[in-house]
N, C-alpha and C. Protein backbone atom coordinates (compact mmCIF):
# COMPACT_ATOMS: atom_id res chain seq x y z
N UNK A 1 112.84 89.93 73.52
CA UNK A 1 111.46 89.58 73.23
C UNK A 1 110.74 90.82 72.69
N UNK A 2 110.07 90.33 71.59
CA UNK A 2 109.46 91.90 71.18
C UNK A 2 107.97 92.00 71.61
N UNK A 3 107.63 93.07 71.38
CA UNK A 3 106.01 93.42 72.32
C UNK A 3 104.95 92.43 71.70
N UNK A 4 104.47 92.20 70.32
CA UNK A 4 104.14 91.33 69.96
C UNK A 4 104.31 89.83 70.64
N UNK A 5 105.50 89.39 71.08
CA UNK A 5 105.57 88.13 71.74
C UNK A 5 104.68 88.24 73.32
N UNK A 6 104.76 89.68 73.68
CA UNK A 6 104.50 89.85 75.02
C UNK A 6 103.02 89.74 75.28
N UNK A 7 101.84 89.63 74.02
CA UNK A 7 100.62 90.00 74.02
C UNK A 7 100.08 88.57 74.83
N UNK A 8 99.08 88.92 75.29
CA UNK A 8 98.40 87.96 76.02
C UNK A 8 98.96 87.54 77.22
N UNK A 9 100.59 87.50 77.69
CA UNK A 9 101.42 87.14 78.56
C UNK A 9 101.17 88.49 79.55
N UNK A 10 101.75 89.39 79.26
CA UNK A 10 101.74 90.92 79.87
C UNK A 10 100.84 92.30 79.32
N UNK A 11 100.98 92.13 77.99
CA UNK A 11 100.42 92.86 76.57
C UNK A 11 99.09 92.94 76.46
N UNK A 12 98.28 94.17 76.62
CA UNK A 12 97.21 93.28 74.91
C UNK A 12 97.43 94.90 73.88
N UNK A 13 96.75 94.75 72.76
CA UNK A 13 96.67 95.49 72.03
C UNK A 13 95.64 96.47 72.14
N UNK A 14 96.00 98.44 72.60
CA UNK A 14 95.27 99.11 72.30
C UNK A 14 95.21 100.27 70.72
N UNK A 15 94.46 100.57 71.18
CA UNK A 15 94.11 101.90 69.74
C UNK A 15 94.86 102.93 70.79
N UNK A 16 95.74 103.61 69.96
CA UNK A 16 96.14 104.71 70.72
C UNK A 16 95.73 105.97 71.00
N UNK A 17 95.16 106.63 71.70
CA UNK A 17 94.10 107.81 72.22
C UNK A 17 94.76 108.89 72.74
N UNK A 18 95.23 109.98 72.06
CA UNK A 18 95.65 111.20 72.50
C UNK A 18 95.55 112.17 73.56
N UNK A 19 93.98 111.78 74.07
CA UNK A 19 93.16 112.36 75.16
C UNK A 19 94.45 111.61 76.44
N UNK A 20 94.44 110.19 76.25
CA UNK A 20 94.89 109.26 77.36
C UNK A 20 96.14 109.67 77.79
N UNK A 21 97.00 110.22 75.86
CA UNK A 21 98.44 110.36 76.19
C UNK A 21 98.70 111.75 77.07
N UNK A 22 98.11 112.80 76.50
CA UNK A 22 97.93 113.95 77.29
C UNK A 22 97.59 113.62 78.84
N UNK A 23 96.58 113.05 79.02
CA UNK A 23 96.45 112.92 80.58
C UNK A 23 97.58 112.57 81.29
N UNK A 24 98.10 111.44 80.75
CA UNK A 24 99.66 110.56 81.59
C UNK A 24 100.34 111.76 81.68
N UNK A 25 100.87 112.38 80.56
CA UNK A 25 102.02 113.49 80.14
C UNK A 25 101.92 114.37 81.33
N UNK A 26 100.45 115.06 81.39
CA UNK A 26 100.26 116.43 82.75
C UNK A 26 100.41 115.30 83.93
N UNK A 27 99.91 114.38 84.08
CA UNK A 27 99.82 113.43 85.47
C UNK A 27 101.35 113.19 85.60
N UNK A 28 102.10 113.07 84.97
CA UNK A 28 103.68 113.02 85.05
C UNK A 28 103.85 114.06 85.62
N UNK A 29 103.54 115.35 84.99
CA UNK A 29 104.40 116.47 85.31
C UNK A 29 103.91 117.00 86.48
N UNK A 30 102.25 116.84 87.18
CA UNK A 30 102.23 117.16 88.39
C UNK A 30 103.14 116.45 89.21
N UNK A 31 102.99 115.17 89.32
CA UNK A 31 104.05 114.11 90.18
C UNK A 31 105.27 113.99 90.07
N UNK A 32 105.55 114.77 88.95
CA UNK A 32 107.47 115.37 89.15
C UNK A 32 107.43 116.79 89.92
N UNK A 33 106.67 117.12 90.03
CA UNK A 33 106.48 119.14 90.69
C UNK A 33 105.85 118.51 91.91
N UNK A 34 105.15 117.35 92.34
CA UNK A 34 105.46 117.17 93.59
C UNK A 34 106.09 116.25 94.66
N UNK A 35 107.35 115.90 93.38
CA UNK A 35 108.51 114.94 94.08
C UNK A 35 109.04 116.41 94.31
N UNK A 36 109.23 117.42 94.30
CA UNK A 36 109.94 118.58 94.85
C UNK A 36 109.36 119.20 95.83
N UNK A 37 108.43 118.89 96.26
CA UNK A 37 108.39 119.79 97.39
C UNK A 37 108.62 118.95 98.63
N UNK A 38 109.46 119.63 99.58
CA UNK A 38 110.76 119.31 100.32
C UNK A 38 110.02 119.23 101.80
N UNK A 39 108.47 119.67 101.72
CA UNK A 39 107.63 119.31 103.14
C UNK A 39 107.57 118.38 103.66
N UNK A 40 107.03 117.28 102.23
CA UNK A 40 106.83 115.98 102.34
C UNK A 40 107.97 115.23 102.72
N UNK A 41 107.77 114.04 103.12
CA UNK A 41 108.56 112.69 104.00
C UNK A 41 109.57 112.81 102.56
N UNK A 42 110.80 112.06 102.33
CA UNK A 42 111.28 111.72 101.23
C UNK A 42 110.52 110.29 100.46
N UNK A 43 109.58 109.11 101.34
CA UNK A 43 109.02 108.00 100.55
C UNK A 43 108.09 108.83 99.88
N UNK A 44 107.31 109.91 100.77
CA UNK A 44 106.29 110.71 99.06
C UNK A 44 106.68 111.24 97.91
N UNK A 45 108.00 111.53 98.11
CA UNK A 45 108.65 112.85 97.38
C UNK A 45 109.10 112.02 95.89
N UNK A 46 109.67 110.52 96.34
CA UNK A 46 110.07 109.59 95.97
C UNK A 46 108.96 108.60 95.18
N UNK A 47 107.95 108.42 95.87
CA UNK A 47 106.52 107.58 95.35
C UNK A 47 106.62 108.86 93.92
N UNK A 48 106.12 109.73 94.55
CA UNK A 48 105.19 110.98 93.18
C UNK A 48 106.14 110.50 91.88
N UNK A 49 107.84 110.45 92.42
CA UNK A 49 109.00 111.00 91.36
C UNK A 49 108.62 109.39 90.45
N UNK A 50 108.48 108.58 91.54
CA UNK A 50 108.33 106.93 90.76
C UNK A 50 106.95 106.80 89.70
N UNK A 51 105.78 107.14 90.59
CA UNK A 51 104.69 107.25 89.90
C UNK A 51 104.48 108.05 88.11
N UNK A 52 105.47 109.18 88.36
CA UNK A 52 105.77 110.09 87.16
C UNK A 52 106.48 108.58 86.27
N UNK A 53 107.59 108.17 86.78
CA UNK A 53 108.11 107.20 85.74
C UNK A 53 107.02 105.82 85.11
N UNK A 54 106.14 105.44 86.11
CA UNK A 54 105.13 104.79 85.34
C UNK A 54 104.19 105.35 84.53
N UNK A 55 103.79 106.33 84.86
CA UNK A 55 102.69 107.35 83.89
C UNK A 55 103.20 107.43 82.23
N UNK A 56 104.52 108.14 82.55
CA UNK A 56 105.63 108.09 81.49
C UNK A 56 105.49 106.93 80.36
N UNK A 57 105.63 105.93 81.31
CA UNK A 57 106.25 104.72 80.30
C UNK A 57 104.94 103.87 80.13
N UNK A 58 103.81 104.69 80.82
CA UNK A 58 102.71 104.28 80.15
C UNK A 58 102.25 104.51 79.23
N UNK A 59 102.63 106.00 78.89
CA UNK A 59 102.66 106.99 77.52
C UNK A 59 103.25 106.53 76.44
N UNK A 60 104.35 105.82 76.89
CA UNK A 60 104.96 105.41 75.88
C UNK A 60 104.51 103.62 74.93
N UNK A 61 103.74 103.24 75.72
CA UNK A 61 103.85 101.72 75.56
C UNK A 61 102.33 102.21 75.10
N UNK A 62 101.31 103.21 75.19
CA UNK A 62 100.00 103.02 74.92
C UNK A 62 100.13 103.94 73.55
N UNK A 63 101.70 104.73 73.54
CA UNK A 63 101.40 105.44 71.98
C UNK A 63 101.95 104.72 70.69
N UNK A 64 102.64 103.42 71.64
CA UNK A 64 102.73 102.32 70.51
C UNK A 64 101.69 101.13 70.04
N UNK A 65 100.48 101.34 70.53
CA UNK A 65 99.03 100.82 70.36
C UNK A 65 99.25 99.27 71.66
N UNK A 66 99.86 99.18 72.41
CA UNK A 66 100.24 98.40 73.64
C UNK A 66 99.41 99.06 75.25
N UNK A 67 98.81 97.78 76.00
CA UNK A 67 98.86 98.25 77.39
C UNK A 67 98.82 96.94 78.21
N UNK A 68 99.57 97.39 79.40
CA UNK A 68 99.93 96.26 80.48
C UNK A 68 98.37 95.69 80.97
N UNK A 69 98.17 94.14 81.02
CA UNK A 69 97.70 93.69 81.86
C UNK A 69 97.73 93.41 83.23
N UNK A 70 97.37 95.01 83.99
CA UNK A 70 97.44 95.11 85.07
C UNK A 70 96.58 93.86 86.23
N UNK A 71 96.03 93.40 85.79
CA UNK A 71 95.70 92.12 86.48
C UNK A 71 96.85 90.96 86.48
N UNK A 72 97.64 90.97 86.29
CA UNK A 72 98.67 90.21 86.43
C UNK A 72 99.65 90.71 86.83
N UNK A 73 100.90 89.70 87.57
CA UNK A 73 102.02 90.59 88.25
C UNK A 73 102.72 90.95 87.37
N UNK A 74 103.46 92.25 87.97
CA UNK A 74 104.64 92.79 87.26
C UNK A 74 104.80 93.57 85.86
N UNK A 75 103.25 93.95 86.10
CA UNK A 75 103.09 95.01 85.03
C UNK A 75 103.68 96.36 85.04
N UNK A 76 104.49 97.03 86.20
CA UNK A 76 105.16 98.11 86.44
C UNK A 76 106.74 97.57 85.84
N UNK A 77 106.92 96.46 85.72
CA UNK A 77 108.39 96.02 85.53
C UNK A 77 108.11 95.77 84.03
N UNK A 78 107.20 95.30 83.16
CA UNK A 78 106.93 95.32 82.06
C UNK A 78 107.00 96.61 81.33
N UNK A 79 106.04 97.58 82.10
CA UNK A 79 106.31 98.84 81.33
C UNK A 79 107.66 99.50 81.16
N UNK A 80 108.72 99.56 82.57
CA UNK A 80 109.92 99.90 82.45
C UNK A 80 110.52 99.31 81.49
N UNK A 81 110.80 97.72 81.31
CA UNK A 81 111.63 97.03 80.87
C UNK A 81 111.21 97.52 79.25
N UNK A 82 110.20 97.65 78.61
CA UNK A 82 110.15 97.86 77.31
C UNK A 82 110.65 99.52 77.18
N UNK A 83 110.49 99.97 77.54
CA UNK A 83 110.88 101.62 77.08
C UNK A 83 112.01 101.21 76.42
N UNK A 84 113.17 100.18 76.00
CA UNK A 84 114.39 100.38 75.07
C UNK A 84 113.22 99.99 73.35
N UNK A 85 112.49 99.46 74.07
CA UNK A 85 111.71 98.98 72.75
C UNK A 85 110.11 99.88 72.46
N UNK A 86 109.62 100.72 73.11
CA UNK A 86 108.69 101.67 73.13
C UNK A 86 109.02 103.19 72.45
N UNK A 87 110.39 103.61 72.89
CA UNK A 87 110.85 104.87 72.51
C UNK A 87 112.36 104.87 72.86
N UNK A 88 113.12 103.67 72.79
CA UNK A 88 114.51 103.85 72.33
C UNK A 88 115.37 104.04 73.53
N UNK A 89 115.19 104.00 74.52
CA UNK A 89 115.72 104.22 75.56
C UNK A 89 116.77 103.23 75.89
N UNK A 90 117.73 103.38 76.11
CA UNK A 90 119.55 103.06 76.22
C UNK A 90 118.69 102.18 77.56
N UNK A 91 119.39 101.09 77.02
CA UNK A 91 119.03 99.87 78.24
C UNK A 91 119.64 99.77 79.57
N UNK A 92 120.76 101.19 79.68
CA UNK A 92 121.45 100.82 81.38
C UNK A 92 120.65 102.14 82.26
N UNK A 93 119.98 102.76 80.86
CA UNK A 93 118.75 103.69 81.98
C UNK A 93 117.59 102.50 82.11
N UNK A 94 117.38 102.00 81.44
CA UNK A 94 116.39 101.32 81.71
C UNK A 94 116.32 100.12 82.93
N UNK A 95 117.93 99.83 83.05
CA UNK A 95 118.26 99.41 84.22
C UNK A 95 118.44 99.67 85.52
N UNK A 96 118.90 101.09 85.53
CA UNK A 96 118.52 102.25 86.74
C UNK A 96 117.07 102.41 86.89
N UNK A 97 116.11 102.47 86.26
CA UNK A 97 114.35 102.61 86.27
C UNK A 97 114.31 101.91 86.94
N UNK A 98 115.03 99.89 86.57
CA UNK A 98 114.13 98.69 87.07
C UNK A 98 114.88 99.10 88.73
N UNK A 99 116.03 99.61 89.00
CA UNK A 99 116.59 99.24 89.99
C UNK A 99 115.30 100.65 91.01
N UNK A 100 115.60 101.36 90.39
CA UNK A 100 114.19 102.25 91.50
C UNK A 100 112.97 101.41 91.72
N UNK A 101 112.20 100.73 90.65
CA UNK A 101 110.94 100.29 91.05
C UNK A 101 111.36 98.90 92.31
N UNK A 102 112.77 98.43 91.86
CA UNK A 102 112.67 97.86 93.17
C UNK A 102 112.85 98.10 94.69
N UNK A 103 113.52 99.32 94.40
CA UNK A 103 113.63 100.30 95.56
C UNK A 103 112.21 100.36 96.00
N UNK A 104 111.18 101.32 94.99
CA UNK A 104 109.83 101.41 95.82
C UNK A 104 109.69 100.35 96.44
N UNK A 105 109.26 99.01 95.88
CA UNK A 105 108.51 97.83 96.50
C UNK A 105 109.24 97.43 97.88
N UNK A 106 110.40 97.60 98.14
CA UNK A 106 110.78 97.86 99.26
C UNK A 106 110.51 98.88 99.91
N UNK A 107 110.47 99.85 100.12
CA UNK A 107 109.92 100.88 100.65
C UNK A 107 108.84 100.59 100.74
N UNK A 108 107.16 100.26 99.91
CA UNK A 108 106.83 99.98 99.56
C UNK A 108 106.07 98.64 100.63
N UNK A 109 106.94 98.12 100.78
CA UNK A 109 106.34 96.79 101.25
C UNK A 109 106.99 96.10 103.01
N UNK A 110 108.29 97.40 102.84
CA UNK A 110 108.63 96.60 104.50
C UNK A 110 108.95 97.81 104.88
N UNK A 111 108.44 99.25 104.70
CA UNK A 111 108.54 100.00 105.57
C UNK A 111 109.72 101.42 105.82
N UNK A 112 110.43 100.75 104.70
CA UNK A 112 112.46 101.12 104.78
C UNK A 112 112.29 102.52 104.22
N UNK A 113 113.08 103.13 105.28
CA UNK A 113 113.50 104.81 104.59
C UNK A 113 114.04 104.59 103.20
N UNK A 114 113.56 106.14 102.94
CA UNK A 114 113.84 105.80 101.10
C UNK A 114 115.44 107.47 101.72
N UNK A 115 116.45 107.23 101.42
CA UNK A 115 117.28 108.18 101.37
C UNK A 115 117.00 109.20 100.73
N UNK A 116 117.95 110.48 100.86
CA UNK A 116 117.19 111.92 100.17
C UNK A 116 118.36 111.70 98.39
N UNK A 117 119.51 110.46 98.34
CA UNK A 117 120.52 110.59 97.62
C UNK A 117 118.86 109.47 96.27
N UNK A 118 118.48 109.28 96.99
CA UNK A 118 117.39 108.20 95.76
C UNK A 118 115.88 109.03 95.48
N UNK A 119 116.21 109.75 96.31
CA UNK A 119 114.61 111.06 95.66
C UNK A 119 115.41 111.60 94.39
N UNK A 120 117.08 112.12 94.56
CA UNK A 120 117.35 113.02 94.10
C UNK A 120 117.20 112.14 92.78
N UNK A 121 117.61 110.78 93.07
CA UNK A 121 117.80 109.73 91.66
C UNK A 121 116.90 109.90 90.86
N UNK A 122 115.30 109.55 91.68
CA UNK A 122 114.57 108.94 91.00
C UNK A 122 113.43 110.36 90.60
N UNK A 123 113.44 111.61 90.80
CA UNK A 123 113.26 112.53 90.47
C UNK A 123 114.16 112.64 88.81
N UNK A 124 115.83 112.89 89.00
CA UNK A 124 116.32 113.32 88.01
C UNK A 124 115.95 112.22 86.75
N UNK A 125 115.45 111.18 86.84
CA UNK A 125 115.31 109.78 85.74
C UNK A 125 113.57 110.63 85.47
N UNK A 126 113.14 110.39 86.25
CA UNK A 126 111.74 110.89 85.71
C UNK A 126 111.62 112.69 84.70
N UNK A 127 112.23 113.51 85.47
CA UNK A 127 112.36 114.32 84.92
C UNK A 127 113.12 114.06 83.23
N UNK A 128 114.03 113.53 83.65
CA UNK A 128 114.78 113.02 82.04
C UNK A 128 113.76 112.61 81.30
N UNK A 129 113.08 111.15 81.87
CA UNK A 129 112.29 110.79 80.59
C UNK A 129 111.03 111.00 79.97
N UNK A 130 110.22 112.52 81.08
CA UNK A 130 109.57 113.51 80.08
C UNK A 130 109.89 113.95 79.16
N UNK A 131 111.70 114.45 79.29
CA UNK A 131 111.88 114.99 78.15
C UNK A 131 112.41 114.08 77.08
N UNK A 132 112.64 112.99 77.55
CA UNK A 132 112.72 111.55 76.38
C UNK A 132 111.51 111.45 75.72
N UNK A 133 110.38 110.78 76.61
CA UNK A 133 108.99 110.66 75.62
C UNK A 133 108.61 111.82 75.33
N UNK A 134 108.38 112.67 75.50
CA UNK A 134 107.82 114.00 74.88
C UNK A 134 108.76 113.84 73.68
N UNK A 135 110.09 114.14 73.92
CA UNK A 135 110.89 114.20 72.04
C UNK A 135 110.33 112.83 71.28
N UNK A 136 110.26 111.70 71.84
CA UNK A 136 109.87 110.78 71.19
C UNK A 136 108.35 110.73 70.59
N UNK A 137 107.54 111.12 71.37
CA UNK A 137 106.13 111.36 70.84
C UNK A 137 106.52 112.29 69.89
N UNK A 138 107.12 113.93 69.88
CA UNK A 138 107.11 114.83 68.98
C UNK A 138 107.45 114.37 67.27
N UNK A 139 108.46 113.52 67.66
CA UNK A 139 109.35 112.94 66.30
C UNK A 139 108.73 111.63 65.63
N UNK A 140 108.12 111.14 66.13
CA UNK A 140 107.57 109.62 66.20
C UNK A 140 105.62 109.82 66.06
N UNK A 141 105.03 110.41 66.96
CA UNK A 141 103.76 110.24 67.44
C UNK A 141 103.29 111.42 67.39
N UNK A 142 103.10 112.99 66.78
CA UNK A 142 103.02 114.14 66.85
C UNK A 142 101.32 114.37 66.98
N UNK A 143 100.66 113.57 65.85
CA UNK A 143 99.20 113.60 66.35
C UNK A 143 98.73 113.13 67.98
N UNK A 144 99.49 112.29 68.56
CA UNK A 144 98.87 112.28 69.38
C UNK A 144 99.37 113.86 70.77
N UNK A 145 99.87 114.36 70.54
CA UNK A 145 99.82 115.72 71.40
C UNK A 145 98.94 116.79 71.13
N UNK A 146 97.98 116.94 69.86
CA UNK A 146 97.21 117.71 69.42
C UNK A 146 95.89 117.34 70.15
């Protein structure tokens, strides 16, 4: 399904704003610098590393003039699921993403230890796909980092 089909369902159409993309980009990178610090419980360490991956792939879906209708469900699974179609992203990472966000909502919703082997996961995916959308903005979207 392409993003166009998705409008009005999940979608609507924005103007893309550089100010916005920059904000996500640093808001990523604090919440990957504080999925590392090793004080915190592993569900924070783990939330921050997850939160970085929505920021991310918010960057990515708002520098393609797209944003989730967060009033409706499953706008965190929308944003993941398009990144093969936002900035190119190989669809069995994109399948590891969906499989963390369902990790959070478990965690999330009934309480369940998050392991230190799924911080390490969902840290190393976030960290990766800064440096995915960042190359992709650079090559693709360059005004909007100025």
């Amino acid at each position: 399904m392409s993003l166009e089909n998705l409008l009005g369902i999940s979608l609507e159409k924005v103007e893309p704003d550089s100010e916005v993309i920059k904000r996500l980009l640093a808001a990523a990178e604090r919440n990957i610098a504080d999925s590392h610090i090793i004080e915190v419980s592993s569900e924070n360490r783990f939330d921050a590393a997850y939160k970085a991956i929505m920021q991310l792939s918010n960057a990515a879906l708002q520098a393609n003039g797209y944003r989730t209708l967060t009033n409706r469900p499953g706008h965190h699974m929308t944003m993941i699921q398009v990144l093969s179609q936002t900035i190119g992203l190989d669809k069995q990472i994109v399948i590891v993403l969906d499989a963390l966000r369902k990790q959070r909502n478990v965690a999330d919703y009934s309480g369940d230890i998050v392991p230190a082997s799924a911080v390490d996961e969902c840290v190393k995916h976030a960290e990766n796909l800064l440096h995915v959308v960042n190359a992709w903005l650079t090559a693709n979207r360059p005004e909007l980092l100025k």
